[in-house]
N, C-alpha and C. Protein backbone atom coordinates (compact mmCIF):
# COMPACT_ATOMS: atom_id res chain seq x y z
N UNK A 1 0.81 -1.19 0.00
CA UNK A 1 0.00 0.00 0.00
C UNK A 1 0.86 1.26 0.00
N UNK A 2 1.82 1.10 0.11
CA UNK A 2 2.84 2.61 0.52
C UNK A 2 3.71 2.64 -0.23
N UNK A 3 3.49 3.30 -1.10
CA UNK A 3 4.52 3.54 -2.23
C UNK A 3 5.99 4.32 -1.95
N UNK A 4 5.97 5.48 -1.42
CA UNK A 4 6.69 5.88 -0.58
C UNK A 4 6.70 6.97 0.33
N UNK A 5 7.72 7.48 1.16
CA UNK A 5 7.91 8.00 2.44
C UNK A 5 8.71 9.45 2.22
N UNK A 6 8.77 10.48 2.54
CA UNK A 6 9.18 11.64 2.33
C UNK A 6 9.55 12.07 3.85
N UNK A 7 10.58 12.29 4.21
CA UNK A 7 10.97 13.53 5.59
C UNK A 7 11.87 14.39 5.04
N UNK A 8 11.46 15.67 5.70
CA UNK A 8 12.01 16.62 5.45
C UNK A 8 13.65 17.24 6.20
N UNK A 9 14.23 17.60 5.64
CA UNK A 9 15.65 17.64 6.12
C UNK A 9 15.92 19.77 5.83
N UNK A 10 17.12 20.32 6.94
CA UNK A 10 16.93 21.49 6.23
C UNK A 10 18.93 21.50 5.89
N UNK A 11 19.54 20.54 5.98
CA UNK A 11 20.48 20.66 5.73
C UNK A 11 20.58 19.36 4.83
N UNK A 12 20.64 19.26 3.46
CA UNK A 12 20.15 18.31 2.66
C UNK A 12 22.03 17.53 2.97
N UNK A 13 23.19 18.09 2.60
CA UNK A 13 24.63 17.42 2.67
C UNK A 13 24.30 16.61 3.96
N UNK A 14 24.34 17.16 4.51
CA UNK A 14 23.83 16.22 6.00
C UNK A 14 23.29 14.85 6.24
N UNK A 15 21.84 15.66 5.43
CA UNK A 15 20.99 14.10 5.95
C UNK A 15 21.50 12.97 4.82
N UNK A 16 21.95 12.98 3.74
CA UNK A 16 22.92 12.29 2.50
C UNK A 16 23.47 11.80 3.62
N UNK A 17 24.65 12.22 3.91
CA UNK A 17 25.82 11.32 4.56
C UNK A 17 25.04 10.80 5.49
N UNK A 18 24.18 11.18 6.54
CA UNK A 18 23.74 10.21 7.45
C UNK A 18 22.88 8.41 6.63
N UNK A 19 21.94 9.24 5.81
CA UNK A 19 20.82 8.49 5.19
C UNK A 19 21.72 7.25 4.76
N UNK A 20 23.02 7.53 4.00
CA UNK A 20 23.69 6.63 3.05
C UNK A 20 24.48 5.61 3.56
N UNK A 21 24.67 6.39 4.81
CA UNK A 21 25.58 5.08 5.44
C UNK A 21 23.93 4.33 6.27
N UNK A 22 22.95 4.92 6.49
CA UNK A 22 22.35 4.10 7.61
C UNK A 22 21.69 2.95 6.50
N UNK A 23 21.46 3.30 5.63
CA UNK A 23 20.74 2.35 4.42
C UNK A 23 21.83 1.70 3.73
N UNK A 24 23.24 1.86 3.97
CA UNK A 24 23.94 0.86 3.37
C UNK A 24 23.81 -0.49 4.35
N UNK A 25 23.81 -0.11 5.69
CA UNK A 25 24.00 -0.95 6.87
C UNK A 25 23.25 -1.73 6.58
N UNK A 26 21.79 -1.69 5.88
CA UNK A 26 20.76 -2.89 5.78
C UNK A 26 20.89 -3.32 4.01
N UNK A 27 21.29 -2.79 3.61
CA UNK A 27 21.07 -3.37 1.90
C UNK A 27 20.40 -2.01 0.71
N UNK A 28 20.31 -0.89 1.56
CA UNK A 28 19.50 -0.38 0.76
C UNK A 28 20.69 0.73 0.16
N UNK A 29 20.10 1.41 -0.63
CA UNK A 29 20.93 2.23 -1.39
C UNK A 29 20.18 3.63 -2.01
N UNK A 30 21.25 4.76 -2.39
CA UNK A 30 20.52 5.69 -3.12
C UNK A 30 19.82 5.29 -4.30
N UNK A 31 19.12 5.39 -4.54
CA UNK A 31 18.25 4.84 -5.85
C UNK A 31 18.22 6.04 -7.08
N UNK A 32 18.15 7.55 -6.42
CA UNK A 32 18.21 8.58 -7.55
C UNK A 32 18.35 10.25 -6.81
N UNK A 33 18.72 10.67 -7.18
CA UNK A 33 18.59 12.37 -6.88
C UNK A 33 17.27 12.86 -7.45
N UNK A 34 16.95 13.59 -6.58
CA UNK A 34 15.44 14.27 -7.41
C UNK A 34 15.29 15.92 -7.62
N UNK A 35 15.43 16.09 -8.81
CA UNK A 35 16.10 18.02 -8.82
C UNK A 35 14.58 18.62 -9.61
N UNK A 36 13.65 17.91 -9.68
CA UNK A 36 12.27 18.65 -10.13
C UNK A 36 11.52 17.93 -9.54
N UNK A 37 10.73 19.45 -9.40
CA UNK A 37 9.84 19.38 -8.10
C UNK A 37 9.82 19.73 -6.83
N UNK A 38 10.92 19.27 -6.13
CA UNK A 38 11.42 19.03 -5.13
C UNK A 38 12.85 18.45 -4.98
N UNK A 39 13.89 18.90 -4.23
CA UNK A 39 15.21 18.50 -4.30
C UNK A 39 15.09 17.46 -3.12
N UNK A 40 16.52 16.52 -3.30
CA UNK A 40 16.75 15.44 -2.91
C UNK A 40 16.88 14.32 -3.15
N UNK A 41 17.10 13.32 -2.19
CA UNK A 41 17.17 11.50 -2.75
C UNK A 41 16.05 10.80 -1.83
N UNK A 42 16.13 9.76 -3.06
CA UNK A 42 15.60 8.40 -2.60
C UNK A 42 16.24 6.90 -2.54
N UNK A 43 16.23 6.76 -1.28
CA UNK A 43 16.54 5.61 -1.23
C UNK A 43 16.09 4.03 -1.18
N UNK A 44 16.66 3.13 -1.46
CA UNK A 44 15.31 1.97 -1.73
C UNK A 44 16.28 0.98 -1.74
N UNK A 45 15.72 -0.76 -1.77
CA UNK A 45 16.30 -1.89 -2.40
C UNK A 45 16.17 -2.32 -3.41
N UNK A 46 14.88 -1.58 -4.02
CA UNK A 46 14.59 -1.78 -5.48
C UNK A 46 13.50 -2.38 -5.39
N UNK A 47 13.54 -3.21 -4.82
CA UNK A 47 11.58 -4.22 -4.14
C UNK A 47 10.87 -3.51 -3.49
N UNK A 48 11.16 -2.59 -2.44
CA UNK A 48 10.46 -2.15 -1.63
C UNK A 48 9.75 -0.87 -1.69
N UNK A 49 8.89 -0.36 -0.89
CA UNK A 49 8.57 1.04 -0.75
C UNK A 49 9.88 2.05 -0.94
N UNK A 50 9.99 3.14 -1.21
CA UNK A 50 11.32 3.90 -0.82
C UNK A 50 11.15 4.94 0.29
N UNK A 51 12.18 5.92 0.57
CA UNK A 51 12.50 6.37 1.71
C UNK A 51 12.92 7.84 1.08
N UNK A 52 12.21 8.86 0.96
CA UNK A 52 12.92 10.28 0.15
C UNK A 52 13.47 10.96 1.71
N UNK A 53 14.81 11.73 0.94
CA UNK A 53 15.27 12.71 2.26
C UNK A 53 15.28 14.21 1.18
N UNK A 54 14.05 14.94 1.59
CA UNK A 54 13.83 16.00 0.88
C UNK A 54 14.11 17.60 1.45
N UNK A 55 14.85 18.54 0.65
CA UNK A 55 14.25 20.00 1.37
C UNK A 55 13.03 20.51 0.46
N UNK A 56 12.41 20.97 1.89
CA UNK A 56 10.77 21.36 1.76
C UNK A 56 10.34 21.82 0.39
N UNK A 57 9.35 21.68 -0.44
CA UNK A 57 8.96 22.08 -1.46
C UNK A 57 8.94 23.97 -1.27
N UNK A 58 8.23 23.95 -0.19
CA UNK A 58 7.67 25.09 0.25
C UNK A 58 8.37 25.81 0.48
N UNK A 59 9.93 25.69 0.63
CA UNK A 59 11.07 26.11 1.44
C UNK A 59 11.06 26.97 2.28
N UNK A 60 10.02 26.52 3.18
CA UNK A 60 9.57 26.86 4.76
C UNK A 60 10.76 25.73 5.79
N UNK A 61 11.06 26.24 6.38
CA UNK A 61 11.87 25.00 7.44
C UNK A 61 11.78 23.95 7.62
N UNK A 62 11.98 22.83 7.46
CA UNK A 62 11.70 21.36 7.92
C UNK A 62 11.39 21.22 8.97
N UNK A 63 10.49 20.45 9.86
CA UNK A 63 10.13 20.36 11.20
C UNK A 63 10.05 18.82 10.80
N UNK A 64 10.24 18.11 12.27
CA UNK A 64 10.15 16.84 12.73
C UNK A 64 8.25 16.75 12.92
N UNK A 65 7.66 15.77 12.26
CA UNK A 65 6.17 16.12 13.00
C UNK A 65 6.22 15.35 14.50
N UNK A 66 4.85 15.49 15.07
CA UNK A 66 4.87 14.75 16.26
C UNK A 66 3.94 14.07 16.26
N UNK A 67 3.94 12.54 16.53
CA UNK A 67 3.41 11.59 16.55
C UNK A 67 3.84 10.58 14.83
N UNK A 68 4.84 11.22 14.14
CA UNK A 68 4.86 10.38 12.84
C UNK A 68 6.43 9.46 12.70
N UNK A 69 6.62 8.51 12.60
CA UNK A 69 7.15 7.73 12.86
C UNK A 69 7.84 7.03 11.44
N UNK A 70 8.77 6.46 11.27
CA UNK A 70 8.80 6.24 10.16
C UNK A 70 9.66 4.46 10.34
N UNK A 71 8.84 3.35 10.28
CA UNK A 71 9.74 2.16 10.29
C UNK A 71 10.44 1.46 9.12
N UNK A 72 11.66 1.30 9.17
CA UNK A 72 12.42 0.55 8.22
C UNK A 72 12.70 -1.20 8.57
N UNK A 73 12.27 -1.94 7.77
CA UNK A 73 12.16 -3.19 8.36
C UNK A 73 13.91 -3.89 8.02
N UNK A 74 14.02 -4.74 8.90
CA UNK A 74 15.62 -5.11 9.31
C UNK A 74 15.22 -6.68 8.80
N UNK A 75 16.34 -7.44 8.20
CA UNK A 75 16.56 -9.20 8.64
C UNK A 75 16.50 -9.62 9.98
N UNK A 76 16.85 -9.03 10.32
CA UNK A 76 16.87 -9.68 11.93
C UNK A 76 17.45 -8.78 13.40
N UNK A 77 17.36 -9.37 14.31
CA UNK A 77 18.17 -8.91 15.04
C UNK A 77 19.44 -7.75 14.96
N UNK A 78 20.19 -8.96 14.80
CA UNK A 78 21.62 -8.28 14.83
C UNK A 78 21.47 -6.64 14.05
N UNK A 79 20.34 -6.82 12.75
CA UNK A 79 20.35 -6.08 12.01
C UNK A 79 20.03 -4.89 12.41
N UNK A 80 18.71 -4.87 13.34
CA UNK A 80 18.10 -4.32 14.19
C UNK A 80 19.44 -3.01 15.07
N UNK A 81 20.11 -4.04 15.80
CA UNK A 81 21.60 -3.19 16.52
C UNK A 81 22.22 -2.99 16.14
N UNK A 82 22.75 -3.15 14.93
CA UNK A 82 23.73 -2.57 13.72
C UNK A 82 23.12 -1.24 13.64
N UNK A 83 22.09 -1.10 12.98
CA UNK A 83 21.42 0.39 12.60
C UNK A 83 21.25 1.16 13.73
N UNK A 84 20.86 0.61 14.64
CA UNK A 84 20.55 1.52 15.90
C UNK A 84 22.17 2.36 16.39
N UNK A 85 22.86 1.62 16.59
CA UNK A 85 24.36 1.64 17.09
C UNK A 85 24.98 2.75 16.14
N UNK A 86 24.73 2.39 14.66
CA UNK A 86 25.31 3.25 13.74
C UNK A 86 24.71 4.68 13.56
N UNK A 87 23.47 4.68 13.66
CA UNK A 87 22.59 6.37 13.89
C UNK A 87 22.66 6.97 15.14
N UNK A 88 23.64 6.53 16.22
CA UNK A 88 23.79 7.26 17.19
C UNK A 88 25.05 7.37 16.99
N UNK A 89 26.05 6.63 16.80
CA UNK A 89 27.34 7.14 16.32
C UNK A 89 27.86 8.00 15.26
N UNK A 90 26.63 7.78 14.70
CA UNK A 90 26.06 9.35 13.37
C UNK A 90 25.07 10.48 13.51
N UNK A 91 25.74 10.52 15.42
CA UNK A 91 24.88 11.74 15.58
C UNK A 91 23.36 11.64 16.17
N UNK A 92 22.80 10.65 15.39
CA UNK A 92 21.19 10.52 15.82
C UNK A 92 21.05 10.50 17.53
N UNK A 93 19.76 10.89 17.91
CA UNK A 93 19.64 10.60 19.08
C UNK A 93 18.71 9.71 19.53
N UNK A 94 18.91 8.82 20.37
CA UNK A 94 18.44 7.27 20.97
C UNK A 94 16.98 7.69 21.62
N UNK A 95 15.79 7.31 20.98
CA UNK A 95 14.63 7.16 20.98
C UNK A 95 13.71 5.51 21.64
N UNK A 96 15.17 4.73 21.81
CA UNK A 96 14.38 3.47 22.56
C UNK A 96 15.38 2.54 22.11
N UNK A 97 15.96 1.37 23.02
CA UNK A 97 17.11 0.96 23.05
C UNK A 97 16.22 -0.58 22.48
N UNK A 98 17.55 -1.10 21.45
CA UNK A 98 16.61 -2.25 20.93
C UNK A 98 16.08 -3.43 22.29
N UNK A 99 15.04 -4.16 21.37
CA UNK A 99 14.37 -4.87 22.64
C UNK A 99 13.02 -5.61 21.48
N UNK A 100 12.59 -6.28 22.27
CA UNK A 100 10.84 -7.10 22.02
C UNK A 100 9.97 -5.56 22.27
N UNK A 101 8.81 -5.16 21.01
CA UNK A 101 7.99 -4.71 21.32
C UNK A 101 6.43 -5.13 21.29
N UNK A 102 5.71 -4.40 21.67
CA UNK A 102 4.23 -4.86 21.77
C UNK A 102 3.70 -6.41 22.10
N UNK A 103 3.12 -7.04 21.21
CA UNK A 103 2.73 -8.23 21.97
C UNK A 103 3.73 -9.58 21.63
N UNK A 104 5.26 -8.91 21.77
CA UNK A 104 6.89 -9.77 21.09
C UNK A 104 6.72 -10.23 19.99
N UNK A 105 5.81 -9.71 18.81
CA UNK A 105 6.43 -10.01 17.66
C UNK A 105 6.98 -9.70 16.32
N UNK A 106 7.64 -8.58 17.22
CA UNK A 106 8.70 -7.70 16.46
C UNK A 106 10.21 -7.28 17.81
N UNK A 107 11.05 -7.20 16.89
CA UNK A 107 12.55 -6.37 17.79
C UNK A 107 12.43 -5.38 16.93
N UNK A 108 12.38 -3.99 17.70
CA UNK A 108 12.36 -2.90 17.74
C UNK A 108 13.84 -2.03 18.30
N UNK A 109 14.06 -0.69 17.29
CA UNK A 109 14.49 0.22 18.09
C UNK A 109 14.21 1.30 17.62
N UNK A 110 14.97 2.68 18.27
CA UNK A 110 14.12 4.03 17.95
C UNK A 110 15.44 5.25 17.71
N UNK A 111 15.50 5.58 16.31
CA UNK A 111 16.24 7.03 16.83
C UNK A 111 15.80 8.27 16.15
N UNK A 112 16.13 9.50 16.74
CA UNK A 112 15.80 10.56 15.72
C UNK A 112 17.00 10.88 14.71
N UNK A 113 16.61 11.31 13.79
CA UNK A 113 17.94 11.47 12.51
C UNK A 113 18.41 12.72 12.98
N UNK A 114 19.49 13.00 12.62
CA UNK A 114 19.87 14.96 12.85
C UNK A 114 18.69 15.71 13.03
N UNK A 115 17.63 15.60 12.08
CA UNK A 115 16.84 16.78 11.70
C UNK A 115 15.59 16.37 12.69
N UNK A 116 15.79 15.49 13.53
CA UNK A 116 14.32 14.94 14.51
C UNK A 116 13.53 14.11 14.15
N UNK A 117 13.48 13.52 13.03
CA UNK A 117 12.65 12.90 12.38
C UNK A 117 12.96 11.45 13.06
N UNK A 118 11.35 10.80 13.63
CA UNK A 118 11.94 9.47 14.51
C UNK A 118 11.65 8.69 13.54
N UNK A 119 12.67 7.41 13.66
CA UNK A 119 12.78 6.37 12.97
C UNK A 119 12.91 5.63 13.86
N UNK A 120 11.77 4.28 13.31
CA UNK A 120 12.10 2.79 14.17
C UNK A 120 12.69 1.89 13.01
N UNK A 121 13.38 1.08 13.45
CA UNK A 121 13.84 0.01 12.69
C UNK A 121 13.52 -1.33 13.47
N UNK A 122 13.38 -2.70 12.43
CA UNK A 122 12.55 -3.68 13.43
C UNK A 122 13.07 -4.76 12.80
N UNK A 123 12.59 -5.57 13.19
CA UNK A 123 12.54 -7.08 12.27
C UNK A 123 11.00 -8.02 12.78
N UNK A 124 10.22 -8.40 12.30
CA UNK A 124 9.44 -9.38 12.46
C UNK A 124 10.22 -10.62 13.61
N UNK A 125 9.69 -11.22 14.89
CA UNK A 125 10.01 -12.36 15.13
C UNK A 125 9.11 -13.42 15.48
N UNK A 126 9.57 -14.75 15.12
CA UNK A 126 9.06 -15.99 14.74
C UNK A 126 9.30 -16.80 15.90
């Protein structure tokens, strides 16, 4: 159903270097620059929904919203603490330390990117 995901960034060099290493960590990659319309990238695995890191159309400031969340799904575990580990050592700030969430059948964790924008990353568990 979700074709794709847009957050807004106001220092676009920035959220690149963060975005690129955190999506190499799982498999994903820049997929394209986007210079009409709206500036920025998208990132993707090529199967999946993608992930845009945009400055504002409006070029009003980027704000983090509140209550919007954005999950990137992981292989597993380990995968799960790889990303988490790596977006706080890139600055991000720790939004929920990995672990079992809701009724355990998912591993969860939580960070905000530079620009506030929270991201969970997870894996399904079996």
């Amino acid at each position: 159903m979700i074709g794709f995901v847009l957050v807004g960034t106001n220092d676009l060099r920035r959220a690149i270097e963060f975005y690129d290493k955190i999506c190499a960590a799982f498999g994903a990659k820049r997929l394209y620059q986007m210079t009409t319309g709206c500036t920025g990238v998208m990132y993707g695995t090529g199967d999946d929904p993608t992930l845009g890191i945009v400055l504002p159309f409006d070029k009003k400031p980027a704000q983090a919203g509140n209550g919007v969340m954005i999950a990137l799904s992981m292989a597993s575990r380990e995968e799960v603490e790889k990303v988490h580990a790596l977006a706080l050592a890139l600055g991000g700030a720790d939004e929920g330390a990995p672990g079992p969430r809701g009724n355990g059948t998912a591993y969860c964790a939580y960070f905000r990117d530079p620009d506030g924008n929270k991201i969970c990353v997870f894996c399904e568990l079996t």
